[in-house]
N, C-alpha and C. Protein backbone atom coordinates (compact mmCIF):
# COMPACT_ATOMS: atom_id res chain seq x y z
N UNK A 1 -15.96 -39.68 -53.04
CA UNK A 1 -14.53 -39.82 -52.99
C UNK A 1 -14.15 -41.13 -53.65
N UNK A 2 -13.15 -41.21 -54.53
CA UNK A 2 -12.78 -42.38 -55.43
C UNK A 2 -11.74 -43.25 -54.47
N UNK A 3 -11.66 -44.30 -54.96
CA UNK A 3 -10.62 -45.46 -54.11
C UNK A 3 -9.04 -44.79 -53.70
N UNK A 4 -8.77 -44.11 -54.75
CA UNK A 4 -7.52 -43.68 -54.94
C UNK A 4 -6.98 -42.44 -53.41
N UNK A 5 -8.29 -41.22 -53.69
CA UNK A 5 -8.24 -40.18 -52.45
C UNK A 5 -8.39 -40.99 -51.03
N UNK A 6 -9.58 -41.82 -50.74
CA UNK A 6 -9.67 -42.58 -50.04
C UNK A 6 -8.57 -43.22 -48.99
N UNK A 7 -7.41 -43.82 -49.73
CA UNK A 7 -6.04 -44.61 -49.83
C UNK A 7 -5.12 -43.56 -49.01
N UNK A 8 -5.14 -42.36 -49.39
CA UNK A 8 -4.23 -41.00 -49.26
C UNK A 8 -4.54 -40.87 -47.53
N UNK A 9 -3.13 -40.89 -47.07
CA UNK A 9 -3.07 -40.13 -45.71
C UNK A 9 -3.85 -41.42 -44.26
N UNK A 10 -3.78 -42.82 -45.24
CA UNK A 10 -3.97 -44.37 -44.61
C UNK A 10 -2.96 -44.52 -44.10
N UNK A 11 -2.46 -45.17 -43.15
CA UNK A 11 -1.19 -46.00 -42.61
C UNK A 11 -1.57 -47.32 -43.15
N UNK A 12 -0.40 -47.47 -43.86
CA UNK A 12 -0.08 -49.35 -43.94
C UNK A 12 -0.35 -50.12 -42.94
N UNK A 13 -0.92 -51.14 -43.00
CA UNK A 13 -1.48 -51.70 -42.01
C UNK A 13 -2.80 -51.57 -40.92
N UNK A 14 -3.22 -50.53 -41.09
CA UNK A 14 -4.26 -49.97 -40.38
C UNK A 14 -5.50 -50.59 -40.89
N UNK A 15 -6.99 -51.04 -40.29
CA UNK A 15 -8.36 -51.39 -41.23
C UNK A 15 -8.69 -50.67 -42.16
N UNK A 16 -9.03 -50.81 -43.30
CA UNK A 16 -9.59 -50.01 -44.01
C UNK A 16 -10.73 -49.14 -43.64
N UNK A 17 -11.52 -50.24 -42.55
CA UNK A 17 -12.63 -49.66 -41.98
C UNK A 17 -12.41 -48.83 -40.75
N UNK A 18 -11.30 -48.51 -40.60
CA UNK A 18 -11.09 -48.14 -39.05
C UNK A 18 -11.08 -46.48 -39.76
N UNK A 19 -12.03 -45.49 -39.03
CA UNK A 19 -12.37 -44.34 -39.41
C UNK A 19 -11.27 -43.32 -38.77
N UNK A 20 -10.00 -43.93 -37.59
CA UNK A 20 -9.02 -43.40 -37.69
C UNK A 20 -7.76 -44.33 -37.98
N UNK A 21 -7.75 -44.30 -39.18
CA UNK A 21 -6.51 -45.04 -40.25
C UNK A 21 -5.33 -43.93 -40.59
N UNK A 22 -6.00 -42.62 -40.06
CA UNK A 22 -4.86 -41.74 -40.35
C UNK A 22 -3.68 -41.70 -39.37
N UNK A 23 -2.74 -40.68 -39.87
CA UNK A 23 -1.87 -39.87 -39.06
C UNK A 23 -2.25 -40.28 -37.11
N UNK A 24 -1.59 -40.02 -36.65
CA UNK A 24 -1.70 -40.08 -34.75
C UNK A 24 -0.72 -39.27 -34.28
N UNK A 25 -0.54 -38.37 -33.53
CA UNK A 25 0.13 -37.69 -32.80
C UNK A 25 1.09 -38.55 -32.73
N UNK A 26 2.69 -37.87 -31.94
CA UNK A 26 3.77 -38.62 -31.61
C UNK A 26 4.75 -39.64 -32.29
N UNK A 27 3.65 -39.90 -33.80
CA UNK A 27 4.15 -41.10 -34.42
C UNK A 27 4.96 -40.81 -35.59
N UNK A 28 5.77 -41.22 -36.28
CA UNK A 28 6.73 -40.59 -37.01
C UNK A 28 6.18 -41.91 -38.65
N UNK A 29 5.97 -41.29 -39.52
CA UNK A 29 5.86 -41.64 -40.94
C UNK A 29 6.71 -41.23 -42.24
N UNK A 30 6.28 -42.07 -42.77
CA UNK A 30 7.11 -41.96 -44.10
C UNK A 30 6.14 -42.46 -45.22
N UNK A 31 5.58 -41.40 -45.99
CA UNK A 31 4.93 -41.12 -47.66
C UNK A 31 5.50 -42.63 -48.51
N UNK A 32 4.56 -43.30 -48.80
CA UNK A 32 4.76 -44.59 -49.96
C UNK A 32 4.73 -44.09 -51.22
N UNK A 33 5.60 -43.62 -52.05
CA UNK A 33 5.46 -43.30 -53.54
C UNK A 33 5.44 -44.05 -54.46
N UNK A 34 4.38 -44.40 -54.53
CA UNK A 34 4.44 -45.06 -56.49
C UNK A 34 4.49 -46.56 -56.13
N UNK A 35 3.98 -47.74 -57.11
CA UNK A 35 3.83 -48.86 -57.51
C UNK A 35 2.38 -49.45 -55.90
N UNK A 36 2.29 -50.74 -55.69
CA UNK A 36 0.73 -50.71 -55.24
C UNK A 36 0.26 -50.38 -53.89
N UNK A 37 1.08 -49.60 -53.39
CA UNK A 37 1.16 -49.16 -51.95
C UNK A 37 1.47 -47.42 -51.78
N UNK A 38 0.82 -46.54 -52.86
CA UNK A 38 1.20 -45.71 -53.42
C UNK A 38 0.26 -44.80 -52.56
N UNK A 39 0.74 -43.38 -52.01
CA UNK A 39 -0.02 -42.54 -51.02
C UNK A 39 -0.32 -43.45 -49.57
N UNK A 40 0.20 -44.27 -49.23
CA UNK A 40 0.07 -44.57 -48.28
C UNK A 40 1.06 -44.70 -46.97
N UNK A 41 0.43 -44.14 -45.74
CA UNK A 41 1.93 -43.79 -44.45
C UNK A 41 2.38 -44.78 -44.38
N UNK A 42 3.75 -44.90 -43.69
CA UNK A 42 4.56 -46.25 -43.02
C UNK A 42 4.52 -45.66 -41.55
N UNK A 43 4.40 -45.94 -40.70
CA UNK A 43 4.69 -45.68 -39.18
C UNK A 43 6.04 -46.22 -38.78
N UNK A 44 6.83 -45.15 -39.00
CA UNK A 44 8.57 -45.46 -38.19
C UNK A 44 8.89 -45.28 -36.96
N UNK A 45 8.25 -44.76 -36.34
CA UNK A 45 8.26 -44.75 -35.25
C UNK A 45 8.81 -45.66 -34.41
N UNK A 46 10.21 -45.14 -33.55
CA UNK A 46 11.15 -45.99 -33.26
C UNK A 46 12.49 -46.82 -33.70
N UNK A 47 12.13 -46.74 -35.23
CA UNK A 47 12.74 -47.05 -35.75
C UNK A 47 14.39 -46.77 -36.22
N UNK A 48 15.47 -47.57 -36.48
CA UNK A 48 16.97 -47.16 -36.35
C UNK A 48 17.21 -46.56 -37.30
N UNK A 49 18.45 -45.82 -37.42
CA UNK A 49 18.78 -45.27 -38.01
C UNK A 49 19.39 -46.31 -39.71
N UNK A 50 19.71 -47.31 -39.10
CA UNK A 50 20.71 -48.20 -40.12
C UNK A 50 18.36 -48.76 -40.77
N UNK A 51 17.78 -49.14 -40.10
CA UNK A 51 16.42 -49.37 -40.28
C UNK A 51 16.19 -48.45 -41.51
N UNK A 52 15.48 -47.35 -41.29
CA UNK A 52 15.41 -46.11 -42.02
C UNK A 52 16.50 -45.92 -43.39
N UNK A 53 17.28 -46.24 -43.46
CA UNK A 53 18.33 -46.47 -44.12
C UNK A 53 18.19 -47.57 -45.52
N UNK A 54 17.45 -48.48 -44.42
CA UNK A 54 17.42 -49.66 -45.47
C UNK A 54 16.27 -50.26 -46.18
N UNK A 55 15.06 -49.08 -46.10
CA UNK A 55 13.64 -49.30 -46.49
C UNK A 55 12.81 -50.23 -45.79
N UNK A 56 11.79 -50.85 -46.71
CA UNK A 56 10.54 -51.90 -46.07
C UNK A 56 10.55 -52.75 -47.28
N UNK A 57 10.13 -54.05 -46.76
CA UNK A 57 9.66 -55.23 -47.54
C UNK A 57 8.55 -55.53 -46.67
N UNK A 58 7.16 -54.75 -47.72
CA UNK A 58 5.94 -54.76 -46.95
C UNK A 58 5.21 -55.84 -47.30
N UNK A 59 4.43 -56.21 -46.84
CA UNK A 59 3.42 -57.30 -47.60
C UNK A 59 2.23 -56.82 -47.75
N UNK A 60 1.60 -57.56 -49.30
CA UNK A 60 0.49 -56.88 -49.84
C UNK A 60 0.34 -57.80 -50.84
N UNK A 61 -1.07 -57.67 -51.13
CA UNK A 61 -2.04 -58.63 -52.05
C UNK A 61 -1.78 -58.03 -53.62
N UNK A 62 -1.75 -56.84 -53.32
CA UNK A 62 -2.61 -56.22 -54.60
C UNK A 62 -0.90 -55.66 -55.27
N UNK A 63 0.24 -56.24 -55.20
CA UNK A 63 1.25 -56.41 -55.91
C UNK A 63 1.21 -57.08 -57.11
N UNK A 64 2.73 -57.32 -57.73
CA UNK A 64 2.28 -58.15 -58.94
C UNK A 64 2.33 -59.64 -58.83
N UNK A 65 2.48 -60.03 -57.85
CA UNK A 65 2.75 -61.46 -57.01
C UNK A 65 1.33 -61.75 -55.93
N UNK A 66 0.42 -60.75 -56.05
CA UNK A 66 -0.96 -61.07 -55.45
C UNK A 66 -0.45 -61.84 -53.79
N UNK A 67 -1.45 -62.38 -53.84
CA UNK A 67 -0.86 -62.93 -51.79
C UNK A 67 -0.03 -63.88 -51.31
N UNK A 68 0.98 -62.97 -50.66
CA UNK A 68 2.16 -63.53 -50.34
C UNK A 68 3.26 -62.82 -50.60
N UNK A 69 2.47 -61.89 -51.70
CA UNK A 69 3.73 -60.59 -51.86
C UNK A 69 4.18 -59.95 -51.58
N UNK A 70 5.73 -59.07 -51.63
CA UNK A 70 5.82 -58.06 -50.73
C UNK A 70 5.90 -56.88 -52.07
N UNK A 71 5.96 -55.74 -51.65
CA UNK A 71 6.52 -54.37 -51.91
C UNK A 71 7.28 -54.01 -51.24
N UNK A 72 8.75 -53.39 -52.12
CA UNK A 72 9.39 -52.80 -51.33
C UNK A 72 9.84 -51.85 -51.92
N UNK A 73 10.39 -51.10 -50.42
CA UNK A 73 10.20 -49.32 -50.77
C UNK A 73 11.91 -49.19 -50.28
N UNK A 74 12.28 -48.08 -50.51
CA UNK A 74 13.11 -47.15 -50.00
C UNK A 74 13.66 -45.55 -49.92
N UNK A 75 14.20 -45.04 -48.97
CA UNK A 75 14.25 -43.99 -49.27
C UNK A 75 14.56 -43.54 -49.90
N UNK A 76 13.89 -42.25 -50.56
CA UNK A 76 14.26 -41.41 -51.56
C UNK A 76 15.50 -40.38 -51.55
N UNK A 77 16.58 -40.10 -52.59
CA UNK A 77 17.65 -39.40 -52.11
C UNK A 77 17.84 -38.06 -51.89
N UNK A 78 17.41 -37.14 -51.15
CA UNK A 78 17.46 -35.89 -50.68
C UNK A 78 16.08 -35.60 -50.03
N UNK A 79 15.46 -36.31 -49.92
CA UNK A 79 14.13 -36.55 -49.37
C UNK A 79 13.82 -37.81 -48.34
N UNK A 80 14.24 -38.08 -47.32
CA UNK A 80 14.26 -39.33 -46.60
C UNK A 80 12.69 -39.24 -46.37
N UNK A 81 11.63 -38.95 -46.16
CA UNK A 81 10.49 -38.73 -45.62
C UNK A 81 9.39 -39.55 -46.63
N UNK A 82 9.72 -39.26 -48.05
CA UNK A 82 9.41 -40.15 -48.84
C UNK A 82 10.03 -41.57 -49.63
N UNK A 83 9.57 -42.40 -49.37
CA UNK A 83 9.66 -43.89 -49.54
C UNK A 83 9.79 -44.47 -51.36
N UNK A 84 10.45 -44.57 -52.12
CA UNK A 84 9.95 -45.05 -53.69
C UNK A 84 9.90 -46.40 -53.41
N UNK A 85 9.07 -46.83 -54.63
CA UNK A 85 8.62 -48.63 -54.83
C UNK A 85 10.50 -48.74 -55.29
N UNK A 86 10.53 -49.91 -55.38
CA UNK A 86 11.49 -49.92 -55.95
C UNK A 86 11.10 -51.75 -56.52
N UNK A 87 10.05 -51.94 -56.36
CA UNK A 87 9.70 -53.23 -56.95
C UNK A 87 8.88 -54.36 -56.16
N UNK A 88 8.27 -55.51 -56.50
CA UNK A 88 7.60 -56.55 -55.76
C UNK A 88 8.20 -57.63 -56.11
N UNK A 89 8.48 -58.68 -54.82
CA UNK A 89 8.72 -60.20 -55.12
C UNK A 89 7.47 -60.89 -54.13
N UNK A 90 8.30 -62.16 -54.69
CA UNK A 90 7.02 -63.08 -53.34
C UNK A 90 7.24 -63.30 -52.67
């Protein structure tokens, strides 16, 4: 399996090494599309409505701002479930 499949169906934030990095019952996600956080879950769970609304400013290394960076996503329009990049700062 290549790095890429690997990545697919991970939660953000979870160990890489943790052999359940996936999905969990009860918990509510949202699909990362595209730029360096790409195939990977968000766990919303709990989260507001005005929240959900207003995307993530995630943090991550492997952006174009390397460590310290964020990615950020938001929802997609007729599709809330999936997340687009919409770009990285530091």
């Amino acid at each position: 399996m290549d790095d890429d499949a690997l990545m697919r169906g991970r939660v953000y934030g979870a160990d890489h090494d943790d052999p359940e990095s996936g999905r969990r019952p009860g918990r509510v996600y949202r699909e990362l599309v595209a730029g360096p956080l790409d195939g990977l879950l968000l766990d919303v769970t709990g989260w507001s409505r005005e929240d959900l609304a207003d995307g993530a400013s995630l943090a991550t290394e492997i952006g174009s701002y390397g460590a310290g960076g964020h990615a950020h996503y938001g929802p997609r329009a007729g599709d809330p479930r999936h997340w687009d990049w919409e770009g990285d700062s530091a």
